[in-house]
N, C-alpha and C. Protein backbone atom coordinates (compact mmCIF):
# COMPACT_ATOMS: atom_id res chain seq x y z
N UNK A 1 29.19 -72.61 27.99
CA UNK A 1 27.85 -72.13 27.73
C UNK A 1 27.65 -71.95 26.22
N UNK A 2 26.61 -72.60 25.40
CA UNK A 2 26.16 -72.39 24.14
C UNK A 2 26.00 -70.77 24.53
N UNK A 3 26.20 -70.26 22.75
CA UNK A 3 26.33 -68.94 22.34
C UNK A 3 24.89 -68.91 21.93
N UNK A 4 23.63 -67.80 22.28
CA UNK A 4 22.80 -67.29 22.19
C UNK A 4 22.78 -66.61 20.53
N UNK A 5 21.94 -67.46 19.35
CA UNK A 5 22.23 -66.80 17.86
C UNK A 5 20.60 -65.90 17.53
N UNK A 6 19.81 -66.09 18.73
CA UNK A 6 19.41 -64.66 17.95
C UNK A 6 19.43 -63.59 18.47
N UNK A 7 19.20 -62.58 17.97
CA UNK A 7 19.32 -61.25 18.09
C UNK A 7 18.57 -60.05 17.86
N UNK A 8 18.70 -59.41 18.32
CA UNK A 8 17.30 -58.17 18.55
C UNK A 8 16.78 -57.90 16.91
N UNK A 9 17.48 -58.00 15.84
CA UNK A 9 17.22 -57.87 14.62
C UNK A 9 15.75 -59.24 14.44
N UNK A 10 16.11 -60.37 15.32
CA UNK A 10 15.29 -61.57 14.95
C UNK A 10 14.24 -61.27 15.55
N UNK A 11 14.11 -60.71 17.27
CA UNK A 11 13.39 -60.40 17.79
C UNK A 11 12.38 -59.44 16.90
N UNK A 12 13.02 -58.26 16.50
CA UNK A 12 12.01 -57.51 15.38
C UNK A 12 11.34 -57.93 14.44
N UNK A 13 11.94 -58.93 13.60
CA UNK A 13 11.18 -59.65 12.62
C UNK A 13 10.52 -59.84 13.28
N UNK A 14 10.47 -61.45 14.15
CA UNK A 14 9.51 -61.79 14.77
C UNK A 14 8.03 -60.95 15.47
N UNK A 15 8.47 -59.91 15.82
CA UNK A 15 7.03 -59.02 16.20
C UNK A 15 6.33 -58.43 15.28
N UNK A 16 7.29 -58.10 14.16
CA UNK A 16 6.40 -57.30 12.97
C UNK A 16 5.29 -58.39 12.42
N UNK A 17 6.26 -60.32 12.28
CA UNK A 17 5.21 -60.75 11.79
C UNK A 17 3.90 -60.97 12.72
N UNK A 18 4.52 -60.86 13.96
CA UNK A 18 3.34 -61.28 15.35
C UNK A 18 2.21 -60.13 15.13
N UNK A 19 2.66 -59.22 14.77
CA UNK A 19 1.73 -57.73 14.97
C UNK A 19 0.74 -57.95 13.57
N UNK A 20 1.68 -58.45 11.98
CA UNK A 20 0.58 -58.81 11.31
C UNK A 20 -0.51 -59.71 11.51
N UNK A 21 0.18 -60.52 11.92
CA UNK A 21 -1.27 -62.27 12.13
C UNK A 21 -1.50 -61.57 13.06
N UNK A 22 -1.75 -60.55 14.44
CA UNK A 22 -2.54 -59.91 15.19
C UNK A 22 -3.99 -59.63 14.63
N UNK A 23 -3.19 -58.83 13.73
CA UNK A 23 -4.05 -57.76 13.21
C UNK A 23 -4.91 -59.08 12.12
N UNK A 24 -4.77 -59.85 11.71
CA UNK A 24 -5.34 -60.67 10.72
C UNK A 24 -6.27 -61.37 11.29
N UNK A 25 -6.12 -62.30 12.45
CA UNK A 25 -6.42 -63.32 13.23
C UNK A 25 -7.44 -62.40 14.13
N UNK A 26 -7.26 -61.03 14.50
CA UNK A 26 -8.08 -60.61 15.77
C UNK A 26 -7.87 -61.11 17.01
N UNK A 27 -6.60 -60.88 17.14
CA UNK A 27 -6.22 -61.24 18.30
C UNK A 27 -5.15 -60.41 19.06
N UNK A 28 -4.59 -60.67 20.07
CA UNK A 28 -3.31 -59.92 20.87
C UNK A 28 -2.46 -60.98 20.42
N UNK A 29 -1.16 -60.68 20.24
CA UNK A 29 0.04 -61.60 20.46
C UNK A 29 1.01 -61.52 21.61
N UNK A 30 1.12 -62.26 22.32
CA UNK A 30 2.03 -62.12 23.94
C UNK A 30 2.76 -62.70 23.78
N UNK A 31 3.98 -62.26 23.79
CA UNK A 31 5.46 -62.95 23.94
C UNK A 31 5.18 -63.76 25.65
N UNK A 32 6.01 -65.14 25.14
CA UNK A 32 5.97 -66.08 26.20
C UNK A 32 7.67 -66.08 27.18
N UNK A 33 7.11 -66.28 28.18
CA UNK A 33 8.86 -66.32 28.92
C UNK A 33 9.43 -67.01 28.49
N UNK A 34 11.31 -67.03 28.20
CA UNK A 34 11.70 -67.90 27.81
C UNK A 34 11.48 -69.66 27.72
N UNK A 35 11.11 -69.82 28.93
CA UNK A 35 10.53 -71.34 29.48
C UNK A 35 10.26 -72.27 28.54
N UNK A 36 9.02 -71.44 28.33
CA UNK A 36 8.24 -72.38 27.01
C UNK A 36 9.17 -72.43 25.92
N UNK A 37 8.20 -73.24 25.12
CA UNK A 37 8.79 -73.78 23.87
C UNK A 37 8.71 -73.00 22.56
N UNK A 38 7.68 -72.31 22.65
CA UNK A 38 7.52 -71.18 21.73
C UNK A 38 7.08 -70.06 21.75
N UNK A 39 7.39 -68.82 20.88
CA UNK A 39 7.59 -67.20 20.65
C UNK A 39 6.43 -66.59 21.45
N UNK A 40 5.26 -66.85 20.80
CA UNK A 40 3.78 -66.18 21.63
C UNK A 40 2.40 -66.65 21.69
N UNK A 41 2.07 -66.42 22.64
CA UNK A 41 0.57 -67.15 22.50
C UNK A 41 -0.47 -65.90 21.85
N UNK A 42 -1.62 -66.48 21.41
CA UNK A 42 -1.96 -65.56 20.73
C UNK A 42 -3.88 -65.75 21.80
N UNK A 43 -3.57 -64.72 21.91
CA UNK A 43 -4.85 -64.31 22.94
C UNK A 43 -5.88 -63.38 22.52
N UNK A 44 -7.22 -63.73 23.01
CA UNK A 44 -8.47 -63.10 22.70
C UNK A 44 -9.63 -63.54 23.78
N UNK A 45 -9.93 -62.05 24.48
CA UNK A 45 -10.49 -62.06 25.27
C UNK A 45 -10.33 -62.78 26.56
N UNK A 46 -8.71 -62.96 26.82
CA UNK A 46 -7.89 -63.17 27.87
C UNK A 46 -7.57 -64.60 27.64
N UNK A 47 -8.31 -64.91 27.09
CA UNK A 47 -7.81 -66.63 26.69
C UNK A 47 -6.82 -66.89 25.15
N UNK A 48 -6.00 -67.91 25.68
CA UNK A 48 -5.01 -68.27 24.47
C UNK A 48 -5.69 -69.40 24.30
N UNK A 49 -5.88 -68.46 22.82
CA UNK A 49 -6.17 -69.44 21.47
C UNK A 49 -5.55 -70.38 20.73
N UNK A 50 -4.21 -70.22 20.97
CA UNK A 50 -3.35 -70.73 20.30
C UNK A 50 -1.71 -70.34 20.77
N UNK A 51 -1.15 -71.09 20.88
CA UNK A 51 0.43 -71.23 20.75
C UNK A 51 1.24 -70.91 19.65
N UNK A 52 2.08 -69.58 19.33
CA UNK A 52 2.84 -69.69 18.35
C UNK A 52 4.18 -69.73 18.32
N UNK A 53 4.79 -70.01 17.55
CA UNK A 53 6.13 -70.34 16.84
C UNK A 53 6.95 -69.32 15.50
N UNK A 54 7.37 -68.74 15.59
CA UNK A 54 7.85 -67.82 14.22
C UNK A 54 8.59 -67.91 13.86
N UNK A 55 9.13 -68.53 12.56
CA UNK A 55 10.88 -68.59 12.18
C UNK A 55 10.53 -67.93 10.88
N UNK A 56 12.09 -67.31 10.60
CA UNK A 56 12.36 -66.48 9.84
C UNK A 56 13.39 -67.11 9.11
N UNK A 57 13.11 -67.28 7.85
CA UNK A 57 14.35 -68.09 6.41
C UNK A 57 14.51 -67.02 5.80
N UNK A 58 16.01 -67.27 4.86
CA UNK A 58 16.83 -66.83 4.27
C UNK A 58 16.70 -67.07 2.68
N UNK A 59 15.81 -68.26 2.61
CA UNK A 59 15.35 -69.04 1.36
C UNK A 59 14.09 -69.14 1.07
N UNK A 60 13.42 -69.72 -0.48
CA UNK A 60 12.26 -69.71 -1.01
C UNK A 60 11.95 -71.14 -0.38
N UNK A 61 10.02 -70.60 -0.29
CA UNK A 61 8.99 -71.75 -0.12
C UNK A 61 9.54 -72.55 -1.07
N UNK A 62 9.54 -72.60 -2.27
CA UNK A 62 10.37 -73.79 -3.40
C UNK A 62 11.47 -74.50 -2.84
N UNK A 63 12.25 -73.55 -2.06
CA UNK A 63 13.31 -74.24 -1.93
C UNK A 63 13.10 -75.21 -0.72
N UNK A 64 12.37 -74.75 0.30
CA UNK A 64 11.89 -75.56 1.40
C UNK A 64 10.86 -76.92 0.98
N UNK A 65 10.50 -76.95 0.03
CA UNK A 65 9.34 -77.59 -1.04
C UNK A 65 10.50 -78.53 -1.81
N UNK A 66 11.56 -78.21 -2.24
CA UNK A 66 12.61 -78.95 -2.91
C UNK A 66 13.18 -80.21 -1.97
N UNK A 67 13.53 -79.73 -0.37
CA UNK A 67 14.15 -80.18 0.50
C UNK A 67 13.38 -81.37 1.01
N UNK A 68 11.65 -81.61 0.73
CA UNK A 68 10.59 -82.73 0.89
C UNK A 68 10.16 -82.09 2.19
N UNK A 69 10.02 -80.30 2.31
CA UNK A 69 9.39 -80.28 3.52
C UNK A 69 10.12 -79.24 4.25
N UNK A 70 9.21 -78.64 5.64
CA UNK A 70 10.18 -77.87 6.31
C UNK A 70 10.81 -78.52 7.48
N UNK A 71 12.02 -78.16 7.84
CA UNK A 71 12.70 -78.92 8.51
C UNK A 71 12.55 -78.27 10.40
N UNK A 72 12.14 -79.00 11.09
CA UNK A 72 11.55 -78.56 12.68
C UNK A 72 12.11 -79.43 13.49
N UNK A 73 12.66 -78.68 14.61
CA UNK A 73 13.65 -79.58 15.57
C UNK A 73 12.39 -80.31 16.35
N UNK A 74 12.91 -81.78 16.45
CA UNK A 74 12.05 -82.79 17.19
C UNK A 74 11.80 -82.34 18.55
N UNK A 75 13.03 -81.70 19.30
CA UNK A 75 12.51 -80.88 20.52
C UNK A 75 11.17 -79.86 20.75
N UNK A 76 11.20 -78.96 20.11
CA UNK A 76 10.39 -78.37 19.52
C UNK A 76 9.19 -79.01 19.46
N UNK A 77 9.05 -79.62 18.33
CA UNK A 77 7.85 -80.45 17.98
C UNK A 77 7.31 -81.56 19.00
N UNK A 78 8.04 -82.12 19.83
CA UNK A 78 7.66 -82.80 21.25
C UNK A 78 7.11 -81.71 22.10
N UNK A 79 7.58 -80.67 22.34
CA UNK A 79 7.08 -79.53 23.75
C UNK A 79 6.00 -78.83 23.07
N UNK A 80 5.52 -78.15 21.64
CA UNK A 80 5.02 -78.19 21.23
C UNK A 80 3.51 -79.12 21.39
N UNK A 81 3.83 -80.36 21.09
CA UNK A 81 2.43 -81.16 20.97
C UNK A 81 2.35 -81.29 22.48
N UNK A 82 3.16 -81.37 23.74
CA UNK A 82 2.86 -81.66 24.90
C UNK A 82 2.13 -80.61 24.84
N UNK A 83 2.01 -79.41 25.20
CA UNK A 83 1.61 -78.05 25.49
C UNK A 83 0.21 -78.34 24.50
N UNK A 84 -0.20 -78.61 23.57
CA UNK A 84 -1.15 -78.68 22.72
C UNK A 84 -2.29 -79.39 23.33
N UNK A 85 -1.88 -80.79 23.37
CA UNK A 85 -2.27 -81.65 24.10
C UNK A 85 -3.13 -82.00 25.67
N UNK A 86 -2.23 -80.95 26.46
CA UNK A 86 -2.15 -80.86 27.56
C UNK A 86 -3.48 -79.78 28.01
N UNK A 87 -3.64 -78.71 27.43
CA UNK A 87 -4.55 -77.66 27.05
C UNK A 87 -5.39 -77.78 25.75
N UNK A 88 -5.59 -78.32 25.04
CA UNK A 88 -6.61 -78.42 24.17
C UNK A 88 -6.43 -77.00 23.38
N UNK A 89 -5.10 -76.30 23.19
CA UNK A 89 -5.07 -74.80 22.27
C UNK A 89 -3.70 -75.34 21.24
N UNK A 90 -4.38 -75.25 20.15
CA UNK A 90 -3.36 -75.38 19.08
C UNK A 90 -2.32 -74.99 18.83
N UNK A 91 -0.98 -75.57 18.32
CA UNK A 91 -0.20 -74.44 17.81
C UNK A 91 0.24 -74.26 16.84
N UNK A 92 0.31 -73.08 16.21
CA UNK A 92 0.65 -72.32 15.10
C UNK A 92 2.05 -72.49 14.54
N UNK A 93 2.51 -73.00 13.90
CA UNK A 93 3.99 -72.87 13.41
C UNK A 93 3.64 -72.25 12.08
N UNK A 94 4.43 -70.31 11.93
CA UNK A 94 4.41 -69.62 11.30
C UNK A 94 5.93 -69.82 10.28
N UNK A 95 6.15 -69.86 8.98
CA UNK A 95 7.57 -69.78 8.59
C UNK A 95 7.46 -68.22 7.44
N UNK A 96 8.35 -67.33 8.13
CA UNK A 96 8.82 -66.47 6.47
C UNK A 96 9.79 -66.79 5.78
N UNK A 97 9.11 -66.81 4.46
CA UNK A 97 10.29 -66.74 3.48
C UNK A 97 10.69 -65.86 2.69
N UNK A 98 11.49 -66.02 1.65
CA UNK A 98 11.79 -64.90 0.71
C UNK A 98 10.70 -64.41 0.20
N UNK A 99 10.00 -65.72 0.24
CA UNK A 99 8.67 -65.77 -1.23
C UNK A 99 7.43 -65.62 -0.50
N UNK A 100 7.46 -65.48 0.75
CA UNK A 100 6.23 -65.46 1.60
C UNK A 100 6.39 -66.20 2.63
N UNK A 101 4.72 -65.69 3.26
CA UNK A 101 4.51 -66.03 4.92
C UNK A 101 3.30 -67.46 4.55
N UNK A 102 4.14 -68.45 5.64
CA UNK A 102 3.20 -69.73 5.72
C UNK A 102 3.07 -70.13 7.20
N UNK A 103 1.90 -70.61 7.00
CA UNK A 103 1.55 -71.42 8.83
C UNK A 103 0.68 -72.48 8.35
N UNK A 104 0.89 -73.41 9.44
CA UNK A 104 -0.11 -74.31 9.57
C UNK A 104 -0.20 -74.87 10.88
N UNK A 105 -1.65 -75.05 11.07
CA UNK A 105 -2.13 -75.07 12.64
C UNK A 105 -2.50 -76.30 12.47
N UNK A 106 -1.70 -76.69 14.12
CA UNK A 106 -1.38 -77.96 14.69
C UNK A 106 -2.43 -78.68 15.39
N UNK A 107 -3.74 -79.13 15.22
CA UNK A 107 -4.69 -79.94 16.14
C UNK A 107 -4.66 -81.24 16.73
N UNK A 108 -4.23 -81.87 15.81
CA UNK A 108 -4.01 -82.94 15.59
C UNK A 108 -2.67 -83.38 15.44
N UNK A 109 -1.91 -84.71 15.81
CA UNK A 109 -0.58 -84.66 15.72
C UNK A 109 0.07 -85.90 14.92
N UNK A 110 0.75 -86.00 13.79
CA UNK A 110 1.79 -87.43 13.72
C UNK A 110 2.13 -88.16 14.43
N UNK A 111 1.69 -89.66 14.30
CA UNK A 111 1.95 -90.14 16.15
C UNK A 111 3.39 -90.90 15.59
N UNK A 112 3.79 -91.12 14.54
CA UNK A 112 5.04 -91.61 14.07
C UNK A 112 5.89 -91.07 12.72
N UNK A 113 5.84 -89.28 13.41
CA UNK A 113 7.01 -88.78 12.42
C UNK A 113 8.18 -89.38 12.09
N UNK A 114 8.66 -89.33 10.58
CA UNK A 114 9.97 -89.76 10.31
C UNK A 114 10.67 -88.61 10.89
N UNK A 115 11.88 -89.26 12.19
CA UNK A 115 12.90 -88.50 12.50
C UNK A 115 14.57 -88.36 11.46
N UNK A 116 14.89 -87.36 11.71
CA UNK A 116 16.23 -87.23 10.61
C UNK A 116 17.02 -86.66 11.58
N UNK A 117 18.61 -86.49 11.46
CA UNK A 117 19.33 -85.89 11.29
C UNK A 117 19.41 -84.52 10.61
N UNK A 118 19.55 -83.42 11.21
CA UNK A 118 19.31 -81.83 10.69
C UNK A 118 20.26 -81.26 11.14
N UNK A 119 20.26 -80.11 10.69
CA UNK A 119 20.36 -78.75 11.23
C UNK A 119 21.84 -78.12 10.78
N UNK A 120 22.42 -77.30 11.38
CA UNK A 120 23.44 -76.32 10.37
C UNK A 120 25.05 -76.85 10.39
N UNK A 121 25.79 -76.68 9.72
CA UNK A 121 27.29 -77.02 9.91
C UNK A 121 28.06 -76.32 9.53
N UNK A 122 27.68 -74.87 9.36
CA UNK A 122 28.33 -73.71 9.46
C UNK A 122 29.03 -72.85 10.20
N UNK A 123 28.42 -73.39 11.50
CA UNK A 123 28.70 -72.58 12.77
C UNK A 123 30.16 -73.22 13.33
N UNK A 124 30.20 -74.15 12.99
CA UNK A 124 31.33 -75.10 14.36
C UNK A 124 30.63 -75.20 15.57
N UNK A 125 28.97 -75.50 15.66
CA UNK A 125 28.40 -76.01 16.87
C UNK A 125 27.71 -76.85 16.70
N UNK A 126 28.70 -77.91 17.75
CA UNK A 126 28.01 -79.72 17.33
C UNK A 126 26.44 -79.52 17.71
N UNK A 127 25.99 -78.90 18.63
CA UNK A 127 24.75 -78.47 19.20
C UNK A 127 23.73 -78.41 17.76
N UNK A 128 24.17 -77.71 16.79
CA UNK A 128 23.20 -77.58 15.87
C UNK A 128 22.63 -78.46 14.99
N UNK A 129 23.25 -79.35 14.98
CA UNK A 129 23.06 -80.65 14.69
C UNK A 129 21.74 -81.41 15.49
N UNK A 130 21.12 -82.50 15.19
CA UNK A 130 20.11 -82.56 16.49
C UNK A 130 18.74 -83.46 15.18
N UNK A 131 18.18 -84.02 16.10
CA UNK A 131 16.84 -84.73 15.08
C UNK A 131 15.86 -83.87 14.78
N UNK A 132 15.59 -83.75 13.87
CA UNK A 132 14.40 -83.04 13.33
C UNK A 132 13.17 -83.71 12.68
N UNK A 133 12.05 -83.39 12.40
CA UNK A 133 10.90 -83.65 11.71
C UNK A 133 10.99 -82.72 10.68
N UNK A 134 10.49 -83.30 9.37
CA UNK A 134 10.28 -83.14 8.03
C UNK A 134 8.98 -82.47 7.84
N UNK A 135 8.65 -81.17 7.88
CA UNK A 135 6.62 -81.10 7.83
C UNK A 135 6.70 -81.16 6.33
N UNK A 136 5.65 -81.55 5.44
CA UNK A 136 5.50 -81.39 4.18
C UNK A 136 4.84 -80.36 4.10
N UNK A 137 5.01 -79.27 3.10
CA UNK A 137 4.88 -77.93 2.53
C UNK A 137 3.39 -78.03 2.58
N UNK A 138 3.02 -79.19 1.80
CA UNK A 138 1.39 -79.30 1.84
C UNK A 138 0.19 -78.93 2.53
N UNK A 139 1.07 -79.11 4.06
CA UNK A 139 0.25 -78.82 5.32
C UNK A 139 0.17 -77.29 5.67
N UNK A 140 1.29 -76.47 5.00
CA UNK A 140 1.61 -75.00 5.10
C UNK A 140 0.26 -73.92 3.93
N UNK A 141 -0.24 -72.81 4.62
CA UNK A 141 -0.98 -72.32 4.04
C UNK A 141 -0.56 -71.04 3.68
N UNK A 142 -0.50 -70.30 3.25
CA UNK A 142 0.13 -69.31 2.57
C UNK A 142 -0.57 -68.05 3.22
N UNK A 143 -0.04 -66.85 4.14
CA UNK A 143 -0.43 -66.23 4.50
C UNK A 143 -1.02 -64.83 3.59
């Protein structure tokens, strides 16, 4: 069984930033059952508005900006646009950084992202490894 890496510390981040874009956006944020593909939908007036996503970095927007982009597992970004797609409600991919909070909302989709090779080699889990999509910083708006 893969080892479960986040942790109630991530979980907290994650709500503090959910509770800000709440409060920003005018909306509720609802954590989604594991199932789905991402953190919470963000609801108003019983309807979801939108699909979100929250990751939390260790590093600067520059540095993610250095790298040609933020780096998003192709899994992800497939269940993601299905779910988008499928319902006509956007989704939100939120990133914090050292240097700040960025999102950019998903309407529309890349119908031929460049796929890469990603992800960590720190752990000793071949798992983390895996194809990813490149978003360019450009598309990210600065919260």
């Amino acid at each position: 069984m893969r080892p479960i890496y986040e942790t109630t510390e991530t979980h907290s981040k994650e709500l503090k930033i959910a509770n800000f874009v709440a409060d920003k956006w005018k909306c509720a944020m609802t954590k989604t059952p594991l199932r789905y593909c991402v953190d919470f939908m963000a609801v108003r007036d019983g309807l979801v508005v939108a699909f979100v996503e929250i990751k939390c970095r260790n590093y600067s927007w520059e540095k993610i900006n250095g790298w040609g982009g933020y780096m998003f597992s192709l899994g992800k970004y497939i269940e993601s646009k299905a779910m988008a797609e499928a319902t006509g409600v956007p989704f939100i991919l939120i990133v914090e950084t050292t240097t700040g909070l960025y999102h950019q909302i998903f309407k529309t989709w890349d119908k031929n992202p460049a796929v890469q090779l990603g992800g960590r080699t720190d752990r000793s889990d071949w798992q983390d490894l895996e194809p990813v999509v490149i978003l360019p910083c450009a598309g990210f708006i600065q919260l």
